[in-house]
C-alpha atoms as a PDB file:
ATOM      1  CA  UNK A   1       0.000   0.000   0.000  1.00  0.00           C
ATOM      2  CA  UNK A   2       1.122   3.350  -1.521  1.00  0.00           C
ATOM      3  CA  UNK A   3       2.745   5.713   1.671  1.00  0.00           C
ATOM      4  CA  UNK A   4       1.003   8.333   4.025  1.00  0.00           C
ATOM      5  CA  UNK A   5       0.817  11.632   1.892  1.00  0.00           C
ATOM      6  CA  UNK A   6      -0.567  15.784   2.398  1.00  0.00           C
ATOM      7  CA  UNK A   7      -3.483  16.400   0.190  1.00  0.00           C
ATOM      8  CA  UNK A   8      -3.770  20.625   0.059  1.00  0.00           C
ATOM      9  CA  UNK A   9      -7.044  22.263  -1.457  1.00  0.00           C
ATOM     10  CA  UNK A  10      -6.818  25.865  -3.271  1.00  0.00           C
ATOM     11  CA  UNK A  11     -10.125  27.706  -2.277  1.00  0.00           C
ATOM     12  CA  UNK A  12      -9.429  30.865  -4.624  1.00  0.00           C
ATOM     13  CA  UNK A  13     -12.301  33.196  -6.090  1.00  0.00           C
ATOM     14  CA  UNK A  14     -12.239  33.727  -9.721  1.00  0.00           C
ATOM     15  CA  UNK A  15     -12.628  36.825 -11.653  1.00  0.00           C
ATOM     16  CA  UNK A  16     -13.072  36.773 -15.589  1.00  0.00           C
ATOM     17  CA  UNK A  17      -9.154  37.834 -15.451  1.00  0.00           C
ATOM     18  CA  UNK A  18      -7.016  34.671 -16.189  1.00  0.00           C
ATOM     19  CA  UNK A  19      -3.486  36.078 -15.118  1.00  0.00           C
ATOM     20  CA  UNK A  20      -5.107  37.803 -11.901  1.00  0.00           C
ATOM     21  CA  UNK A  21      -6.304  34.235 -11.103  1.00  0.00           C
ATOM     22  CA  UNK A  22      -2.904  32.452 -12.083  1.00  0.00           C
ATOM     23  CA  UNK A  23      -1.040  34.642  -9.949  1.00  0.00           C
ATOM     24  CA  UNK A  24      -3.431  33.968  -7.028  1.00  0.00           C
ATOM     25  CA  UNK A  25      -3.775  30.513  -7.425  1.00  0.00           C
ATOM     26  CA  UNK A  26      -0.064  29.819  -7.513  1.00  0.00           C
ATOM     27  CA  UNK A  27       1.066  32.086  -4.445  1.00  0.00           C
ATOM     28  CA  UNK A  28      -1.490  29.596  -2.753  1.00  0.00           C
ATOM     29  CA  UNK A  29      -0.158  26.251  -4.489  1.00  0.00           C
ATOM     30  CA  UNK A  30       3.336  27.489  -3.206  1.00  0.00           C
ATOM     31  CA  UNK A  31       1.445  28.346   0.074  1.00  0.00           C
ATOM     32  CA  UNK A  32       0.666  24.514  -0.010  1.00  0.00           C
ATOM     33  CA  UNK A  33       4.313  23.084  -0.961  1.00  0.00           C
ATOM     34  CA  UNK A  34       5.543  24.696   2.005  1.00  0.00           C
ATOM     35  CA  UNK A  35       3.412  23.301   4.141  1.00  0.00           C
ATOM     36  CA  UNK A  36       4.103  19.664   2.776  1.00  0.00           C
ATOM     37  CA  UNK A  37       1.479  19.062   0.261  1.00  0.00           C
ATOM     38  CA  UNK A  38       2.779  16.236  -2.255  1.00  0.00           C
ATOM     39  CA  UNK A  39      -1.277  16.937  -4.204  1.00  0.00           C
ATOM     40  CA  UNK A  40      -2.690  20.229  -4.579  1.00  0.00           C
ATOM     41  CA  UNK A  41      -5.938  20.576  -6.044  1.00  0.00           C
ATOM     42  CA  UNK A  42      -7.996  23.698  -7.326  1.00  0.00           C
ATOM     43  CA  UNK A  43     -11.391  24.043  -7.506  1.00  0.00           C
ATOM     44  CA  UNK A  44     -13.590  24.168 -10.925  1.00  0.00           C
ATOM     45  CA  UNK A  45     -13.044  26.712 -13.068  1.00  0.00           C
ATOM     46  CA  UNK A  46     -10.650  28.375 -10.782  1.00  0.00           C
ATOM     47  CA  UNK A  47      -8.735  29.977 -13.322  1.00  0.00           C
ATOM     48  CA  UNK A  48     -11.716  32.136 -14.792  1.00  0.00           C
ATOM     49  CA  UNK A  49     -15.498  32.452 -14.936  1.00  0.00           C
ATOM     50  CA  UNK A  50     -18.656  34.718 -15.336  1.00  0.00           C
ATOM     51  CA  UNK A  51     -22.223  34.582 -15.640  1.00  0.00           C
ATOM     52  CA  UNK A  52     -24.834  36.157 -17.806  1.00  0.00           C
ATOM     53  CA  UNK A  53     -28.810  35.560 -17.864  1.00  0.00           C
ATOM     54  CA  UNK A  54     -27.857  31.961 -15.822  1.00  0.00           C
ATOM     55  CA  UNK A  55     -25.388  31.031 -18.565  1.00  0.00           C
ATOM     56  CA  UNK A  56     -21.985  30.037 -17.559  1.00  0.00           C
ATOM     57  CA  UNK A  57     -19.597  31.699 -19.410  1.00  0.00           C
ATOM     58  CA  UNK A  58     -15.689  30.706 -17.981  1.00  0.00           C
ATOM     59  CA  UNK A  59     -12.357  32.148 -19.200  1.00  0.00           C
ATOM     60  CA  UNK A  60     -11.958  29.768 -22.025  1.00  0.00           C
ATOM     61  CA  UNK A  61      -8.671  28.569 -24.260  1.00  0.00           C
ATOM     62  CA  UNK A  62      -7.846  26.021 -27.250  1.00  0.00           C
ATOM     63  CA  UNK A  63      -5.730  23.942 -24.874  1.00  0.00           C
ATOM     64  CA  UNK A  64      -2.524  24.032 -26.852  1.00  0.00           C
ATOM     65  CA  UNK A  65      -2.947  27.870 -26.187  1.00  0.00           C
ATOM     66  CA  UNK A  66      -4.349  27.962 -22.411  1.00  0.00           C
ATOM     67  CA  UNK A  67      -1.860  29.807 -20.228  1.00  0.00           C
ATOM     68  CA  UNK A  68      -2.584  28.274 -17.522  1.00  0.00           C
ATOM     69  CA  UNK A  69      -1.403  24.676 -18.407  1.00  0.00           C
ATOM     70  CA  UNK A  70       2.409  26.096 -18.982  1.00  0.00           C
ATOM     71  CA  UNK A  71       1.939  28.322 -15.727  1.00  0.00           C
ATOM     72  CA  UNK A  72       1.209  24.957 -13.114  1.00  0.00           C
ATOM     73  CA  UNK A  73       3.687  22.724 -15.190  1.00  0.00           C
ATOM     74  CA  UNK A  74       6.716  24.830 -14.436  1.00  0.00           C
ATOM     75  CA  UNK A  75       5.077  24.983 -10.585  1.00  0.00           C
ATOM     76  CA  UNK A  76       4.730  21.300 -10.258  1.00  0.00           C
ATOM     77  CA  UNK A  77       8.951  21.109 -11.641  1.00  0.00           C
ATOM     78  CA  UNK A  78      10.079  23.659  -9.179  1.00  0.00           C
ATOM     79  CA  UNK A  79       8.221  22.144  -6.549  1.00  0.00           C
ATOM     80  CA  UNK A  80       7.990  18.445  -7.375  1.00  0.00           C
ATOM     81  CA  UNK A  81       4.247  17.862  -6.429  1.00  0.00           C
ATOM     82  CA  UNK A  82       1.250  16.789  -8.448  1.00  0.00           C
ATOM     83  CA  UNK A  83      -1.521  18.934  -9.318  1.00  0.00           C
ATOM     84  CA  UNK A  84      -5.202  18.410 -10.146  1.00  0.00           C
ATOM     85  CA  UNK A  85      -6.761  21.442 -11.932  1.00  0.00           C
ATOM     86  CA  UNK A  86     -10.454  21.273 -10.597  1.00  0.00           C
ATOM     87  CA  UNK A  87     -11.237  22.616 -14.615  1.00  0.00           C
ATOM     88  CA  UNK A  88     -10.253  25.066 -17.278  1.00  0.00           C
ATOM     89  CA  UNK A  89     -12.511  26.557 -19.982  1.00  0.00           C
ATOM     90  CA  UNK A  90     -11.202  24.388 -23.267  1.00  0.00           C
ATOM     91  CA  UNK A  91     -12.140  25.691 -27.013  1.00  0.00           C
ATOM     92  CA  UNK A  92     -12.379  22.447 -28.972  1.00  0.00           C
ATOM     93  CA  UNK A  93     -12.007  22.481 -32.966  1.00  0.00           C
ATOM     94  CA  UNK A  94     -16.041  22.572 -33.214  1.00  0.00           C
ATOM     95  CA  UNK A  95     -15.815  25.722 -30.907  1.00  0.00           C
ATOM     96  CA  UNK A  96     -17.559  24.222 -28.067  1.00  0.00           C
ATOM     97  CA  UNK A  97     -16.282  24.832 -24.883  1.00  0.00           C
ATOM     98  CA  UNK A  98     -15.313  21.911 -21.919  1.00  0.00           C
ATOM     99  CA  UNK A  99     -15.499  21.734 -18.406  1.00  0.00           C
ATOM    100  CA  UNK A 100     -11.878  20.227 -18.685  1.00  0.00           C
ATOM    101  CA  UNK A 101      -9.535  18.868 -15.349  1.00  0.00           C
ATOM    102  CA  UNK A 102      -6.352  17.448 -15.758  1.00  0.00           C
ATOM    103  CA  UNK A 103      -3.797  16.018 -13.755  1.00  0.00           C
ATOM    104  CA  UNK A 104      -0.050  16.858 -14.064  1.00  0.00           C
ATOM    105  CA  UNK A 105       2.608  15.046 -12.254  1.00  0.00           C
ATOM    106  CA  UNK A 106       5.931  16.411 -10.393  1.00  0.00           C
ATOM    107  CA  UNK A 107       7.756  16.600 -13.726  1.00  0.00           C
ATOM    108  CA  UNK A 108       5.058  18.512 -15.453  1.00  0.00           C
ATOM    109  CA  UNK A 109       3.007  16.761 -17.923  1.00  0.00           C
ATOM    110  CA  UNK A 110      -0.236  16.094 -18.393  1.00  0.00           C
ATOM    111  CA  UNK A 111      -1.066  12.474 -17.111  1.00  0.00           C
ATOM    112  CA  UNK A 112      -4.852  12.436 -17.312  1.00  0.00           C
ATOM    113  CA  UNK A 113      -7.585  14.708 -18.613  1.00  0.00           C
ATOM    114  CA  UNK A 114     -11.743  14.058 -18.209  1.00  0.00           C
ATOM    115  CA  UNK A 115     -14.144  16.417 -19.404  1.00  0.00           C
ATOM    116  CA  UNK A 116     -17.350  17.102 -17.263  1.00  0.00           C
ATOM    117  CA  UNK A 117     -19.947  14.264 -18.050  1.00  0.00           C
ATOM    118  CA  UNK A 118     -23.313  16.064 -15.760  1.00  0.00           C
ATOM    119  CA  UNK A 119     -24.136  19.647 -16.825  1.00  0.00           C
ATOM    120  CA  UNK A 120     -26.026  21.846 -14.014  1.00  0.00           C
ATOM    121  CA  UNK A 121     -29.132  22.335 -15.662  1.00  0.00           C
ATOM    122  CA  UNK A 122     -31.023  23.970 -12.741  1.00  0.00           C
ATOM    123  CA  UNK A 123     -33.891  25.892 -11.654  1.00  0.00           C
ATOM    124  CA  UNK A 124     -33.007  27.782  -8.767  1.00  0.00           C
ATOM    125  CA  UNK A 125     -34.128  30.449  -5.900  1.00  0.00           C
ATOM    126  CA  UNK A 126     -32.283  32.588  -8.056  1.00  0.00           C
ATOM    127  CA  UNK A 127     -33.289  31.825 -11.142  1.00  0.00           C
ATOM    128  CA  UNK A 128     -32.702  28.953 -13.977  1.00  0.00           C
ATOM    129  CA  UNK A 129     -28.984  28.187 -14.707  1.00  0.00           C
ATOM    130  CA  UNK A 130     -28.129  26.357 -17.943  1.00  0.00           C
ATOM    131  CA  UNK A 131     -24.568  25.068 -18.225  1.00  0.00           C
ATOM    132  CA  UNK A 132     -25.296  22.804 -21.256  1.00  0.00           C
ATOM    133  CA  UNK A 133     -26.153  25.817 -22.764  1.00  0.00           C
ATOM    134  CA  UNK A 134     -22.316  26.887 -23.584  1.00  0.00           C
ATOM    135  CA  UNK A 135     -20.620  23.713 -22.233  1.00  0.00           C
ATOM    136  CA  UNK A 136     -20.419  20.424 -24.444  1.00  0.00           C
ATOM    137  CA  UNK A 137     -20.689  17.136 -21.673  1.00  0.00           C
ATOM    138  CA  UNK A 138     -18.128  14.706 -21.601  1.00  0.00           C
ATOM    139  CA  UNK A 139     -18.838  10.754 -22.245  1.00  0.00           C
ATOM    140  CA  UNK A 140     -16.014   8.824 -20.108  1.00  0.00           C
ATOM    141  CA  UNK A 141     -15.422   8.147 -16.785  1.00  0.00           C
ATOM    142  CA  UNK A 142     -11.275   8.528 -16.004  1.00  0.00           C
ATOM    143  CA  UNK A 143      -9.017   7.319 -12.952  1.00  0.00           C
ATOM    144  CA  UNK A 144      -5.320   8.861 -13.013  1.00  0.00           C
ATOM    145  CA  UNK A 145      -2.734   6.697 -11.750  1.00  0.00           C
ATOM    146  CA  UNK A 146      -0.602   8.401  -8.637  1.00  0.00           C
ATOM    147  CA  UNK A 147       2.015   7.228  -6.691  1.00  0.00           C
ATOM    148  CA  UNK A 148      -0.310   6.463  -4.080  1.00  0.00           C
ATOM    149  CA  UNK A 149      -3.041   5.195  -6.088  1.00  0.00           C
ATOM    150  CA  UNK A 150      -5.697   5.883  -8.011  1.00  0.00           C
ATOM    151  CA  UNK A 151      -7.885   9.389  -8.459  1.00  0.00           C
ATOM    152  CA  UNK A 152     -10.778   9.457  -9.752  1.00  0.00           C
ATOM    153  CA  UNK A 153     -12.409  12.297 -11.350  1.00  0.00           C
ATOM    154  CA  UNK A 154     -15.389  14.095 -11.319  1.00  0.00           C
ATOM    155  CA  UNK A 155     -16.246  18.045 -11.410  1.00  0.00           C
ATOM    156  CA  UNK A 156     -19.330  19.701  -9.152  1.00  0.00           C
ATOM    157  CA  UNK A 157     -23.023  18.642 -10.012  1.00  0.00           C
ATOM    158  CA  UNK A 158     -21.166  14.998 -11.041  1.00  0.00           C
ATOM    159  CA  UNK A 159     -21.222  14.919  -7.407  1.00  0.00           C
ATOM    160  CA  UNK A 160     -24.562  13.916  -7.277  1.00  0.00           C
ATOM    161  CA  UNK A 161     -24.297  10.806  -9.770  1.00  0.00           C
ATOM    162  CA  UNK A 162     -23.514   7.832  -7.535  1.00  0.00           C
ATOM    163  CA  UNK A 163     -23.243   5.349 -10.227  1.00  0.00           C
ATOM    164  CA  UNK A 164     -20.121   7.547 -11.708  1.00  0.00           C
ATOM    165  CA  UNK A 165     -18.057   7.171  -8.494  1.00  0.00           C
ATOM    166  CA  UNK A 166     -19.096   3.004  -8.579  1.00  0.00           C
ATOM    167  CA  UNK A 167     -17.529   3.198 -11.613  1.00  0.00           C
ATOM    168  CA  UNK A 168     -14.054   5.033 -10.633  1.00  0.00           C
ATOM    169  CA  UNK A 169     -13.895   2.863  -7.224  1.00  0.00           C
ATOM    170  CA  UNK A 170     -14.668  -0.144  -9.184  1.00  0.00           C
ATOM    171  CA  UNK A 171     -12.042   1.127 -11.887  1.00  0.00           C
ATOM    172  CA  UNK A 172      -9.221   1.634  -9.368  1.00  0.00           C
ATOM    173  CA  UNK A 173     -10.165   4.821  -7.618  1.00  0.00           C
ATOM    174  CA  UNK A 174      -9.287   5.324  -3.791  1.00  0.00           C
ATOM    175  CA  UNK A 175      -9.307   8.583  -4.079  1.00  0.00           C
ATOM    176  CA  UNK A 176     -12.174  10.923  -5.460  1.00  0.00           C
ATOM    177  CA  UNK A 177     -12.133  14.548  -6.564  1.00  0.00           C
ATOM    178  CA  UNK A 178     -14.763  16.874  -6.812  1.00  0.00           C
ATOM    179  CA  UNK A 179     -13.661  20.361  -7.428  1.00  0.00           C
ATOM    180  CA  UNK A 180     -16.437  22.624  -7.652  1.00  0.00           C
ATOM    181  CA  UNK A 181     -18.474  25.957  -7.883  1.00  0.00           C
ATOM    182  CA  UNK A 182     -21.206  25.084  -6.297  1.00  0.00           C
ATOM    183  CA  UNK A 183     -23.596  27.310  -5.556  1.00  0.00           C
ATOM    184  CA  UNK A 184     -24.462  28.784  -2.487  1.00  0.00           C
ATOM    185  CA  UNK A 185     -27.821  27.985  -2.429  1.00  0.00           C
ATOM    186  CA  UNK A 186     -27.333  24.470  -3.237  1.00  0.00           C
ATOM    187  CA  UNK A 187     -24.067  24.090  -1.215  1.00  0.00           C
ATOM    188  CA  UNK A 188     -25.689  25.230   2.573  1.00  0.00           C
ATOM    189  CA  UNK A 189     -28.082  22.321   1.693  1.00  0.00           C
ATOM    190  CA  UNK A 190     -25.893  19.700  -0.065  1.00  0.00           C
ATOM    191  CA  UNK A 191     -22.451  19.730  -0.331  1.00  0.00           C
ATOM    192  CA  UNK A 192     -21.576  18.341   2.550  1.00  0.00           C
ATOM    193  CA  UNK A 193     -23.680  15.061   2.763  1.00  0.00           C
ATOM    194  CA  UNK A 194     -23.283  14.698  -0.587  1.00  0.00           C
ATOM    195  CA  UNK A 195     -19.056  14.760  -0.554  1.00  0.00           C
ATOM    196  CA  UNK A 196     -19.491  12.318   3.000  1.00  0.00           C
ATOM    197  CA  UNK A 197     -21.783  10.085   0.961  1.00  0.00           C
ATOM    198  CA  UNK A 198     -19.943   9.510  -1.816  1.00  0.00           C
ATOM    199  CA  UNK A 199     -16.479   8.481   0.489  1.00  0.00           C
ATOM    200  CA  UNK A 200     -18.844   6.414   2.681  1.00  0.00           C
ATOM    201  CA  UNK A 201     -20.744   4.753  -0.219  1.00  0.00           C
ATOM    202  CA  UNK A 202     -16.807   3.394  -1.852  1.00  0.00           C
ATOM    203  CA  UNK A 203     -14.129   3.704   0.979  1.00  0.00           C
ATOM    204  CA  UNK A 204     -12.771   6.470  -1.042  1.00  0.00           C
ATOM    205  CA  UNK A 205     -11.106   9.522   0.232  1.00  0.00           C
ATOM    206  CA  UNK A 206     -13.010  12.858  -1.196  1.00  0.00           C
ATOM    207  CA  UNK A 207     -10.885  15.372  -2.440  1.00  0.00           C
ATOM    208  CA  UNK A 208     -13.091  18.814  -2.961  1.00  0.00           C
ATOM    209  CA  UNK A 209     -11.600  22.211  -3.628  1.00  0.00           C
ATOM    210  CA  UNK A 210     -14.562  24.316  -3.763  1.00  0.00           C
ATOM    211  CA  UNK A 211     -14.785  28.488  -4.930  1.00  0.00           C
ATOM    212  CA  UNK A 212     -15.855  31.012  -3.068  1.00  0.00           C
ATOM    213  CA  UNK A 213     -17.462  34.487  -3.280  1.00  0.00           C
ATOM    214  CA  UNK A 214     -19.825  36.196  -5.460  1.00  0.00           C
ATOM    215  CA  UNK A 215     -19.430  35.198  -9.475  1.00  0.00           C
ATOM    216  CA  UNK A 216     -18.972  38.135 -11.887  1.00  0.00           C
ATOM    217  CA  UNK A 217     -22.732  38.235 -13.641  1.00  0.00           C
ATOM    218  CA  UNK A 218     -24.055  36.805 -10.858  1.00  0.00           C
ATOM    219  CA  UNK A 219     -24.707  33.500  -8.413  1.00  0.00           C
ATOM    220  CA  UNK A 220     -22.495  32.970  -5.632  1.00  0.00           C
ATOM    221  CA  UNK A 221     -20.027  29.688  -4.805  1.00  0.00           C
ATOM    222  CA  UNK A 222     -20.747  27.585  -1.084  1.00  0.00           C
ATOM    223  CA  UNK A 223     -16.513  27.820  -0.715  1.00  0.00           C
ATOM    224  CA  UNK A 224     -16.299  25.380   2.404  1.00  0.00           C
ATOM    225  CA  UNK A 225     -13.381  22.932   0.073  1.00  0.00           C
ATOM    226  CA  UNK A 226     -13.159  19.703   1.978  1.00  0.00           C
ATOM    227  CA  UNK A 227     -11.041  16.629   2.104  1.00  0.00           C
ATOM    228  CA  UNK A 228     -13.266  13.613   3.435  1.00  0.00           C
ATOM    229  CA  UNK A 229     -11.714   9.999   5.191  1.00  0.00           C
ATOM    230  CA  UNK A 230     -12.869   6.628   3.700  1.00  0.00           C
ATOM    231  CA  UNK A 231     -15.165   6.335   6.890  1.00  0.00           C
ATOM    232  CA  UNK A 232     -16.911   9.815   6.250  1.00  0.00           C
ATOM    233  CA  UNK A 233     -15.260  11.975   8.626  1.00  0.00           C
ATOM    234  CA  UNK A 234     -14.443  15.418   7.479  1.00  0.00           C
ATOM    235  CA  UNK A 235     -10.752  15.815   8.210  1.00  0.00           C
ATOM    236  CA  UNK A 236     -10.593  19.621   6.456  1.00  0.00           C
ATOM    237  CA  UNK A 237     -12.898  22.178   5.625  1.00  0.00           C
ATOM    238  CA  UNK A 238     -11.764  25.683   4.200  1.00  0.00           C
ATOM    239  CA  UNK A 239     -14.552  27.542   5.618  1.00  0.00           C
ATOM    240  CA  UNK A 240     -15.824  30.941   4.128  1.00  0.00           C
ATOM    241  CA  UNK A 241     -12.422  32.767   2.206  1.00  0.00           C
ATOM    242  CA  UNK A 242      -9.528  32.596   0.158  1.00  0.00           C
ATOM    243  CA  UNK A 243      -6.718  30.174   1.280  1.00  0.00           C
ATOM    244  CA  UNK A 244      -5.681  26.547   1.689  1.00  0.00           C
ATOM    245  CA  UNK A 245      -6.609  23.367   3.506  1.00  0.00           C
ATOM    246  CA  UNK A 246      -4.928  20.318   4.194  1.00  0.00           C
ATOM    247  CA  UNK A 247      -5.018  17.072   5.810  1.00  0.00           C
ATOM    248  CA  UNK A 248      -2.858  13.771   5.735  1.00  0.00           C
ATOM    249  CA  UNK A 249      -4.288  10.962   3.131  1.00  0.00           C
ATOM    250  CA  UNK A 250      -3.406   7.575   3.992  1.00  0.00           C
ATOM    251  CA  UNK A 251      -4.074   5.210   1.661  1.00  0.00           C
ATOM    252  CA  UNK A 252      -4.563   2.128   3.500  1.00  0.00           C
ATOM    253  CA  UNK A 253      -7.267   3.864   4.910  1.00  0.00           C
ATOM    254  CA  UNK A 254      -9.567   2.991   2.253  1.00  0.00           C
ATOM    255  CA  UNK A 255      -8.541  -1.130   2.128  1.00  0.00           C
ATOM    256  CA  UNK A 256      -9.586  -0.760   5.936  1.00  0.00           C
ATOM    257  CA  UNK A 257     -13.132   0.881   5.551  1.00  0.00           C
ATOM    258  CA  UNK A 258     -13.544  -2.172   2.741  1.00  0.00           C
ATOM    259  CA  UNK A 259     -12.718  -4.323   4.740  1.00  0.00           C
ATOM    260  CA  UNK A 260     -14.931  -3.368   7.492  1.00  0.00           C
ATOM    261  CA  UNK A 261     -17.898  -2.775   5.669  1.00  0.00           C
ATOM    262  CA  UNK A 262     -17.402  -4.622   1.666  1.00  0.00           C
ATOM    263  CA  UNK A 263     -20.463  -2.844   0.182  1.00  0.00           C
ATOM    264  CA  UNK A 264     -17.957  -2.844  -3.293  1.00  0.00           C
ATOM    265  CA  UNK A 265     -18.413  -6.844  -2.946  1.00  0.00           C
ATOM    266  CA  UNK A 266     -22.141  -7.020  -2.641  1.00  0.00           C
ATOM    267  CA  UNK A 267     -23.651  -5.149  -5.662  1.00  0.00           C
ATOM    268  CA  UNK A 268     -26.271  -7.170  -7.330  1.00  0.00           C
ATOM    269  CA  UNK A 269     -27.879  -7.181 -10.589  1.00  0.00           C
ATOM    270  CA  UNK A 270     -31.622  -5.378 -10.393  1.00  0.00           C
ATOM    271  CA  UNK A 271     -33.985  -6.759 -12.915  1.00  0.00           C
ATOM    272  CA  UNK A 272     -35.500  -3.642 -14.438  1.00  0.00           C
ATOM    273  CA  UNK A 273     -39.165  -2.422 -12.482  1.00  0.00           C
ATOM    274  CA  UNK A 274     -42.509  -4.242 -13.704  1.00  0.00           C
ATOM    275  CA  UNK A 275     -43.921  -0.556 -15.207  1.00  0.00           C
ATOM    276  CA  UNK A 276     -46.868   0.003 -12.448  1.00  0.00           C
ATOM    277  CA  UNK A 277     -50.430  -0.626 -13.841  1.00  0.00           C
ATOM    278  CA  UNK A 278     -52.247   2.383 -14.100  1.00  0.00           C
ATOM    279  CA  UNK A 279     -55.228   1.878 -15.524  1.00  0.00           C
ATOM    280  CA  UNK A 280     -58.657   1.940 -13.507  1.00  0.00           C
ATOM    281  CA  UNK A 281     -59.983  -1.647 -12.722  1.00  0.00           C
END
């Protein structure tokens, strides 16, 4: 079993400025590095985002041209650690944009990259949201190989789509990351449970750098980044502001909450629901 390890979360507010938000981001990542951190994740769309008329509308780059890809390689050479970048905006040929993360190890390339698969589509206190609206889904599920094990991905409202993380635990995954924006609204109400859930439900850590702050157009993100044990305890939470959190990830951890409770062992096949009978006798 891969060695004990320090797990840091960015919680950073984004502006529609993409070198403002580099240059904040990385004073924390170093922030991080010299406080141990070996993995140091950022939250969704951390390095630029607005809203207009509940459209999401992030700082957006073909990726051979995004500055900051360059910008968190160099970081992770200097320093030697691993980062996940919760997401970038990403221009495809077709001109649609992705919710992109990607992974980059201590000598600065790219080891794994997953596109958002669940689009917030919502109807809030606030007002209707539409991210499919500018945002193409992705259509695979992807766990990076670490040096002490696997990560799977996800990126905000995936959090709620428990058959996704099945899939990563069942693909390798003892580690899960959710970097997010949520929303206030939702977060107060949600993000929480839903982040313990999902480590309870697979004997996964959760791994959840989460904005803060008002959003340029509008909306508002929950902030509150947390990094969640295997047995659901919250071991970090970055609370209302700009900073970092950590907390030590031990990977054997995870064998020892499936070992104690093998709910990865007992899935069974449903046969599909006998549609009710509806009709008056």
């Amino acid at each position: 079993m891969s060695k004990k390890f320090v797990a840091a979360c960015i919680q950073n507010n984004a502006t529609p400025d993409v070198d403002f938000n580099i240059e904040v981001s990385l004073r924390l990542a170093r922030d991080a590095a010299d406080a141990g951190a070996e993995l140091i994740c950022t939250p969704e769309y951390f390095s630029g985002l607005r809203t207009e008329d509940g459209l999401f509308l992030p700082t957006a780059f073909p990726e051979a041209e995004h500055p900051v890809l360059p910008a968190f390689a160099r970081a992770a050479r200097d320093r030697k650690v691993w980062f996940l970048l919760g997401s970038l905006g990403v221009v495809n040929s077709d001109g649609r944009i992705s919710n992109r993360a990607y992974v980059i190890d201590s000598d600065g390339g790219i080891v794994a990259r997953y596109d958002k698969i669940h689009l917030f589509d919502a109807v809030l206190a606030s007002g209707p949201v539409a991210e499919s609206a500018t945002i193409a889904p992705g259509d695979r599920s992807v766990v990076a190989l670490t040096p002490w094990g696997g990560l799977g991905l996800s990126i905000c409202y995936d959090l709620r789509f428990a058959p996704l993380y099945r899939q990563l635990a069942r693909n390798g995954a003892i580690l899960l990351a959710a970097p997010a924006a949520f929303t206030r609204e939702t977060g107060k109400a949600h993000w929480h449970v839903l982040n313990r859930a999902r480590a309870i439900e697979h004997g996964c850590y959760m791994i959840s750098p989460c904005q803060y702050g008002d959003v340029e157009g509008g909306g508002a993100c929950f902030a509150h980044s947390l990094i969640v044990d295997p047995w659901g305890a919250v071991l970090a939470d970055g609370g209302e502001g700009e900073g970092i959190v950590l907390a030590e990830i031990d990977p054997s951890k995870a064998a020892e909450a499936r070992r104690k409770i093998p709910a990865l062992d007992h899935d069974r096949p449903i046969s599909p629901m006998t549609p009710l009978d509806t009709a008056a006798e």
